[in-house]
Protein backbone atom coordinates (compact mmCIF):
# COMPACT_ATOMS: atom_id res chain seq x y z
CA UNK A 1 -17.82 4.94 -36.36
CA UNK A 2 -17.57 8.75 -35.83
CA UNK A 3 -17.97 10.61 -32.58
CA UNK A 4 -21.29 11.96 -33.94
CA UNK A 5 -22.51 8.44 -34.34
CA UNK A 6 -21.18 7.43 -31.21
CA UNK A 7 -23.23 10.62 -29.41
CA UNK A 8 -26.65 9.91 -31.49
CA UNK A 9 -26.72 5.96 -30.39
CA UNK A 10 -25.61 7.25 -26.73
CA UNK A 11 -28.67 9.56 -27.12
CA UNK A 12 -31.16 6.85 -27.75
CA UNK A 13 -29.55 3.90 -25.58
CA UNK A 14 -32.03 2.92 -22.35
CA UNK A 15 -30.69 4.47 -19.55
CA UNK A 16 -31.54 2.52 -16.54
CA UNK A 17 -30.41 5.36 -14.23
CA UNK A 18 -33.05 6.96 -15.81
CA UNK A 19 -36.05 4.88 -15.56
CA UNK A 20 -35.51 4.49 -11.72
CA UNK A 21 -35.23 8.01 -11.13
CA UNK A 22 -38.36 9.10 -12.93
CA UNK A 23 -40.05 5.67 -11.94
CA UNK A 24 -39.13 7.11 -7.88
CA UNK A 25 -40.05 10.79 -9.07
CA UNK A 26 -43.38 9.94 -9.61
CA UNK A 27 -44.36 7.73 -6.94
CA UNK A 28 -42.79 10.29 -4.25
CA UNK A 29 -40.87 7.61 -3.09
CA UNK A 30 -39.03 8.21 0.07
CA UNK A 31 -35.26 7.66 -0.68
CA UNK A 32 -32.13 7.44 1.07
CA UNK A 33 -29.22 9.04 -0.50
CA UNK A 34 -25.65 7.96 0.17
CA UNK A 35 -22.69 10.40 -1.34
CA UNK A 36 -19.35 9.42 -1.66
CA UNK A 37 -18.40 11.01 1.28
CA UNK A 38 -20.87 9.11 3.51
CA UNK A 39 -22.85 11.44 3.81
CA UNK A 40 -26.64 10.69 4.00
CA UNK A 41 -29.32 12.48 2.46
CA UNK A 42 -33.13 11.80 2.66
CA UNK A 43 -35.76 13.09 0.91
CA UNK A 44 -37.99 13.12 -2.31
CA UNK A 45 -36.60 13.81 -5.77
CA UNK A 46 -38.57 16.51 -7.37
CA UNK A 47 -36.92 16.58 -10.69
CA UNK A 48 -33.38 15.46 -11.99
CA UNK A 49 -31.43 16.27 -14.97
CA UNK A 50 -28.25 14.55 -16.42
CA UNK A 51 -26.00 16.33 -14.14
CA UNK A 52 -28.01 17.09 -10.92
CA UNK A 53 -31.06 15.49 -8.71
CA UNK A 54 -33.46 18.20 -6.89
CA UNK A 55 -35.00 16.79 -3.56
CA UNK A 56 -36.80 18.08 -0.61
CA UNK A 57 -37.50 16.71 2.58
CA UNK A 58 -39.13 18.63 5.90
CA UNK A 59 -36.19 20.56 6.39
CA UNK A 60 -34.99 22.27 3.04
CA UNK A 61 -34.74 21.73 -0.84
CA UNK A 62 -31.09 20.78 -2.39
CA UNK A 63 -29.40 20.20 -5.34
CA UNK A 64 -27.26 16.86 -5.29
CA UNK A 65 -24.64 16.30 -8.07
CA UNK A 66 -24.89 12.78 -9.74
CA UNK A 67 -20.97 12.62 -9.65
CA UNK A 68 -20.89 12.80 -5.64
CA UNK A 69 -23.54 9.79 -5.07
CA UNK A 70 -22.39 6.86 -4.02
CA UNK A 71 -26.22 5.05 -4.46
CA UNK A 72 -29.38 5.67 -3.97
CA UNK A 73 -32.32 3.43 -2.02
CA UNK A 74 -35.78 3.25 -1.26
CA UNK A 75 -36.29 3.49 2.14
CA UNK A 76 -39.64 1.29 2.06
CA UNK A 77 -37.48 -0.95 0.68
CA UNK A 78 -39.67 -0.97 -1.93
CA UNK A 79 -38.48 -2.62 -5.35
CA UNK A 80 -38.85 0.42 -8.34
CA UNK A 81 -37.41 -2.02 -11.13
CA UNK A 82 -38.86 -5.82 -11.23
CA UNK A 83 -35.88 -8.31 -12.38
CA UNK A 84 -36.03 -10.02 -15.46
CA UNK A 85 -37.83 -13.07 -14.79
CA UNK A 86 -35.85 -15.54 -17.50
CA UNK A 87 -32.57 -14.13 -15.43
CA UNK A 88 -33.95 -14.13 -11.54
CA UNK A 89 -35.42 -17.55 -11.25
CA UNK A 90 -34.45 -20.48 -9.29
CA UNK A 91 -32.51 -22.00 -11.98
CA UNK A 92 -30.59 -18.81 -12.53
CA UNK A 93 -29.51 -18.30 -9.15
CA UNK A 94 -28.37 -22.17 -9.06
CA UNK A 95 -26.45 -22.25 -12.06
CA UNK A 96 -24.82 -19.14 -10.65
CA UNK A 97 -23.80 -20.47 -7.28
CA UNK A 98 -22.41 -23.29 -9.12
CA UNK A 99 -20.44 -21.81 -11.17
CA UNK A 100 -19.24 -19.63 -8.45
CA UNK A 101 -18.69 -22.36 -6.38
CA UNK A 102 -16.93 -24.09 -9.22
CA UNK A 103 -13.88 -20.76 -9.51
């Protein structure tokens, strides 16, 4: 595989990082920003691009770089992605405290 083929299938992969953003973009979802430097940021994303995420909150507008956040919450707490079902049930989360338990 080239780099060019390596770039297009990059291109179309699902980009969860993506789906969130947009998913909190248009919902004007209250979020809580957290850089690496502990700094924390709230506000409302008003648009964000593969490098940068604009917000606003009461105070002022800024431009946050995606390689200086740490993460990024809701602050209703609010879930933007649902789990998987087949992966979150109840037998899921046993088997996986099993196996933990079992290390």
């Amino acid at each position: 595989m080239n780099y060019e083929e390596v770039e297009q299938i990059r291109d179309i992969q699902f980009r969860v990082h993506d789906v969130f953003l947009n998913k909190c973009r248009k919902e004007h979802a209250s979020l809580e920003i957290v850089t690496s430097s502990g700094e924390i940021i709230e506000g409302v994303i008003d648009c964000y691009d593969k490098d940068t995420i604009i917000v606003h909150n009461e105070m002022a507008q800024m431009m946050i770089f995606k390689h200086s956040i740490s993460y990024i919450s809701p602050r209703s707490g609010k879930q933007m992605i649902k789990p998987e079902n087949s992966k979150w049930d109840d037998n899921y989360v046993k088997k996986e405290r099993y196996l933990c338990a079992a290390r």
